[in-house]
N, C-alpha and C. Protein backbone atom coordinates (compact mmCIF):
# COMPACT_ATOMS: atom_id res chain seq x y z
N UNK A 1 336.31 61.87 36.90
CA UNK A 1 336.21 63.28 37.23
C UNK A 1 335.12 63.43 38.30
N UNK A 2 335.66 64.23 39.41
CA UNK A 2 334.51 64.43 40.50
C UNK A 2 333.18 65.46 40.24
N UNK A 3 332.46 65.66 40.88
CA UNK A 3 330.98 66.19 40.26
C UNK A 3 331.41 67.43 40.14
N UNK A 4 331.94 68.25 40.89
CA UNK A 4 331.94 69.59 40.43
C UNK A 4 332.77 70.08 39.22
N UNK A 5 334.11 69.17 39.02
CA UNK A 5 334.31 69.51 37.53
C UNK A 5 333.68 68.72 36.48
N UNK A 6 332.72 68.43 36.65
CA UNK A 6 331.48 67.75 35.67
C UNK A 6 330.74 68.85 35.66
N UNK A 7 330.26 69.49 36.63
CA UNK A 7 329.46 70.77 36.36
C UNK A 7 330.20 71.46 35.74
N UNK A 8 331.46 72.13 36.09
CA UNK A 8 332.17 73.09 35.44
C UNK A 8 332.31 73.39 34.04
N UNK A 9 332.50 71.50 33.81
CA UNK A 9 333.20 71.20 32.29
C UNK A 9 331.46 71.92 31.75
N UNK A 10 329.92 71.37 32.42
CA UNK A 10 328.77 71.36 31.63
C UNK A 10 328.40 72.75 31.43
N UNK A 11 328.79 73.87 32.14
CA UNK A 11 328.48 75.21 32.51
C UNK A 11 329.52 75.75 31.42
N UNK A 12 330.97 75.19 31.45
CA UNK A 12 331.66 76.17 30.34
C UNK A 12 331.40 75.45 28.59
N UNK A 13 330.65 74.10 28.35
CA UNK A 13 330.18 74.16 27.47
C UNK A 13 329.20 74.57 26.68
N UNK A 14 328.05 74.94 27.68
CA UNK A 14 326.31 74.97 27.30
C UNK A 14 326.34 76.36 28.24
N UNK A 15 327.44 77.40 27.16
CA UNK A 15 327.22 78.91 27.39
C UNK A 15 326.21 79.63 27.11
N UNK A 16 325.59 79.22 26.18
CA UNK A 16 324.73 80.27 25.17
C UNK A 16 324.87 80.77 24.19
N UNK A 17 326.22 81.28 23.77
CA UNK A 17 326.36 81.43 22.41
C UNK A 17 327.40 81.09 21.84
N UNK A 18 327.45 80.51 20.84
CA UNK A 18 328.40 79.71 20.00
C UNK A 18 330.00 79.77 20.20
N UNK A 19 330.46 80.85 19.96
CA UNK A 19 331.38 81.68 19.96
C UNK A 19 332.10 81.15 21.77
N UNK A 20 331.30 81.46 22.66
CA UNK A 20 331.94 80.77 24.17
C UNK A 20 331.75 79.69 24.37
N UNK A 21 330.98 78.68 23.96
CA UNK A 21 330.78 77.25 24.06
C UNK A 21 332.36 76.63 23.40
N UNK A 22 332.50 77.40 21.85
CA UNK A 22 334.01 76.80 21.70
C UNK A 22 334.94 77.65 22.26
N UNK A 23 334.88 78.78 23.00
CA UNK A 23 336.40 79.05 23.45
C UNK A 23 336.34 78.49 24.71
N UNK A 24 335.35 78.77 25.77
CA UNK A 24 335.74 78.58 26.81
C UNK A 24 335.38 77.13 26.61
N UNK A 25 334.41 76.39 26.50
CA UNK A 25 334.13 74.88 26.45
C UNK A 25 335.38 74.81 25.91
N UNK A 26 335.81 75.19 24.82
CA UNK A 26 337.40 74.16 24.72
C UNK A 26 338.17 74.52 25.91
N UNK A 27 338.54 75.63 26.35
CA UNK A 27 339.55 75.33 27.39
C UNK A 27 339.10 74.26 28.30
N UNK A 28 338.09 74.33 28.97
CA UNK A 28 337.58 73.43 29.91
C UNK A 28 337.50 72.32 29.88
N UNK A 29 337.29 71.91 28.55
CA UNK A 29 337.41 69.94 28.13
C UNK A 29 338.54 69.81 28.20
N UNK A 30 339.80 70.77 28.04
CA UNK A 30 341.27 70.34 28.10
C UNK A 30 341.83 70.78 29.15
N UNK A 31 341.22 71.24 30.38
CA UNK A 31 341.70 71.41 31.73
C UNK A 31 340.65 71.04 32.61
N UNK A 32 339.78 71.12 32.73
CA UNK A 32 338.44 70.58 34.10
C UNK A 32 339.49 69.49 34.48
N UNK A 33 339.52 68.10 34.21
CA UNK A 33 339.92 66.66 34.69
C UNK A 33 341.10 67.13 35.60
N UNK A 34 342.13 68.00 35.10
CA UNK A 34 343.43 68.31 35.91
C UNK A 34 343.33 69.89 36.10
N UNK A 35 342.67 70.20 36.74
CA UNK A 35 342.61 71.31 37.21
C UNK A 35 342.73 71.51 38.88
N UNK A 36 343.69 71.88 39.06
CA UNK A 36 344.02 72.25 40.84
C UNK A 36 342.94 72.54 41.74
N UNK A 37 342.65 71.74 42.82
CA UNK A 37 341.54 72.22 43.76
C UNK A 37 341.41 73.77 43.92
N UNK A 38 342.34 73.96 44.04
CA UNK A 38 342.58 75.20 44.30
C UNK A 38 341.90 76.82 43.36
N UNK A 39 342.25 76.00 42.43
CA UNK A 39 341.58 77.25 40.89
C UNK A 39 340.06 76.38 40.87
N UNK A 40 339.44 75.99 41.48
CA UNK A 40 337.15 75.55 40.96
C UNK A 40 337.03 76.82 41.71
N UNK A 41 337.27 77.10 42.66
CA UNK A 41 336.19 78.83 42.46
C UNK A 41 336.35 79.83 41.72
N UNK A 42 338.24 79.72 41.42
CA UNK A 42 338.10 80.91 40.62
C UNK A 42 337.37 80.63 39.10
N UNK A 43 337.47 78.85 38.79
CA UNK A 43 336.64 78.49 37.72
C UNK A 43 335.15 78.96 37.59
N UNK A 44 334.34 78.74 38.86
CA UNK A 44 333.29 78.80 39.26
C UNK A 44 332.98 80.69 38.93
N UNK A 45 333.43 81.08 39.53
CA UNK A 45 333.56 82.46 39.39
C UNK A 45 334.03 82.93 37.97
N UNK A 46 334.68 82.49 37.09
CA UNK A 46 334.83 82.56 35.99
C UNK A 46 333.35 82.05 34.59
N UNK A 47 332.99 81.02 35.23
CA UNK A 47 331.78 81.13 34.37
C UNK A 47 330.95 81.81 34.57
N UNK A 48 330.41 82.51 36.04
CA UNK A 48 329.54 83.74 36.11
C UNK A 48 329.65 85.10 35.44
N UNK A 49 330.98 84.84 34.72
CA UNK A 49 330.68 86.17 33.68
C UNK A 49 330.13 86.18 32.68
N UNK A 50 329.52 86.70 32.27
CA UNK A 50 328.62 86.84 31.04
C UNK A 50 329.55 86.72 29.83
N UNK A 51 329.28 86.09 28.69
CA UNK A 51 329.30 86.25 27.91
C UNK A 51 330.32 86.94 26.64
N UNK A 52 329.59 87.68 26.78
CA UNK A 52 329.79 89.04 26.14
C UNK A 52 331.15 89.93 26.70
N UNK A 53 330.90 89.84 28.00
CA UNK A 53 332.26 90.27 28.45
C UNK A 53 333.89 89.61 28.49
N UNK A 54 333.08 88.35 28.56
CA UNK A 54 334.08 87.11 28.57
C UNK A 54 335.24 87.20 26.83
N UNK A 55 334.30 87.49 26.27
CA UNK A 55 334.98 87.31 25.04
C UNK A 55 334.98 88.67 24.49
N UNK A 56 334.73 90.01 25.13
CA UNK A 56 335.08 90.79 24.44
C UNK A 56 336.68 91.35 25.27
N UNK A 57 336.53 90.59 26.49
CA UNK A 57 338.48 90.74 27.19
C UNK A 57 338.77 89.69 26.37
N UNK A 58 338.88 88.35 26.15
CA UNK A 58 339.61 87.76 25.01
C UNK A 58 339.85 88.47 24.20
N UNK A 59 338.67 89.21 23.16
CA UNK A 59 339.21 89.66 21.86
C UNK A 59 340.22 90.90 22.13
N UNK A 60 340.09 91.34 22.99
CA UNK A 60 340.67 93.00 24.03
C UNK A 60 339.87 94.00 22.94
N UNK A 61 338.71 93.67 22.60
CA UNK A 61 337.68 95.03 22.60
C UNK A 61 337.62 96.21 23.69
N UNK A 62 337.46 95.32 25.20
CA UNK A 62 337.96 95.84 26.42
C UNK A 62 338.99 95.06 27.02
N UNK A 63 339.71 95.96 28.04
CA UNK A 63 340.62 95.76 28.83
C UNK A 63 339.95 94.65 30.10
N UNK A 64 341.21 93.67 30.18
CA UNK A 64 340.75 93.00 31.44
C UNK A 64 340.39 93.10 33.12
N UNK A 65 339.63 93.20 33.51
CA UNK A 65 339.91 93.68 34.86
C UNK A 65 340.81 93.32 35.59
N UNK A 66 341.65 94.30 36.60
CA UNK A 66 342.39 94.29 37.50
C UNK A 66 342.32 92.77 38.16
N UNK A 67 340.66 92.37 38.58
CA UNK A 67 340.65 91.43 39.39
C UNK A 67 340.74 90.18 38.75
N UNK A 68 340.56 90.04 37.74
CA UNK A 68 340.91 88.71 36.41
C UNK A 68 342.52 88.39 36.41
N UNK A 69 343.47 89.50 36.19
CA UNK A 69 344.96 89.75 36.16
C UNK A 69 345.47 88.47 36.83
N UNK A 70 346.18 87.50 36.53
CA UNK A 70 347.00 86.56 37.59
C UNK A 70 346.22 85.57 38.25
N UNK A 71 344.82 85.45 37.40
CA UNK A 71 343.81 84.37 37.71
C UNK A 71 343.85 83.25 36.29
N UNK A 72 342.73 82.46 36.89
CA UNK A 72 342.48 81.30 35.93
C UNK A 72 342.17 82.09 34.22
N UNK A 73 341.41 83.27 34.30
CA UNK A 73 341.21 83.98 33.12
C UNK A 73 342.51 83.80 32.44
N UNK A 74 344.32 84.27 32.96
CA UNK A 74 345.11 84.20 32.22
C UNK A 74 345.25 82.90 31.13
N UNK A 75 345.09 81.68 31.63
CA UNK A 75 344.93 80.77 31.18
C UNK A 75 344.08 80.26 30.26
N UNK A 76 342.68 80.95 30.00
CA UNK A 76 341.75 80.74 29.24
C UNK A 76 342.42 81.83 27.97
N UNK A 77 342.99 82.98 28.52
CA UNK A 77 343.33 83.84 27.29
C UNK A 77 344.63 83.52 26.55
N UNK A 78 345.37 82.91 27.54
CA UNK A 78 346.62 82.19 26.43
C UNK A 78 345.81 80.61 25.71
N UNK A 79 345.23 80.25 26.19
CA UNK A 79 344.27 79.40 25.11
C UNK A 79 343.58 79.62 23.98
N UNK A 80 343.19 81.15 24.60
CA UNK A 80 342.42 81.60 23.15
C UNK A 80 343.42 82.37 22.18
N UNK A 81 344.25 82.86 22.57
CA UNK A 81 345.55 83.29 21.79
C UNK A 81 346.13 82.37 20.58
N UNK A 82 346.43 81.13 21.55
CA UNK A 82 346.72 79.64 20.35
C UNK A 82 345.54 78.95 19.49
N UNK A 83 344.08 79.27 19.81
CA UNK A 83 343.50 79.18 18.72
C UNK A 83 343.71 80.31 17.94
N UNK A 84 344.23 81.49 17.41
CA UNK A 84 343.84 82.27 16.61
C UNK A 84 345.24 82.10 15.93
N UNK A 85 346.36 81.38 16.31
CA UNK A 85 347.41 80.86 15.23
C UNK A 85 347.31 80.50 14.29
């Protein structure tokens, strides 16, 4: 794996709080290695969200933003969908 999805994978594991370390750290240990050049910024840009927001559009406490819609986010939320099976 090249360095920046080594960062990626280390940034979406060592979130801060428990709760995003296993959702998003799991998506990321099971996509970083094969993840399209193309989707690391929107990755990159995807870990700069906080937290809190991150997983309160997973849970849909709130609605997702417009600009998330048809991004890498879709993919993290059908991930988190199949953990709650």
């Amino acid at each position: 794996m090249d360095n920046r999805r080594k960062r990626i994978l280390y940034r979406a594991t060592h979130r801060g709080t428990k709760e995003a370390d296993f959702v998003v750290g799991g998506f990321f240990t099971e996509t970083a290695a094969r993840l399209p050049d193309a989707k690391l910024d929107e990755a990159d840009a995807l870990l700069e969200v906080l937290d809190a927001d991150l997983m309160d559009w997973l849970m849909g406490r709130l609605p997702v933003p417009d600009a998330w819609k048809g991004t890498l986010f879709d993919d993290l939320l059908a991930y988190y969908r199949a953990l709650e099976k």
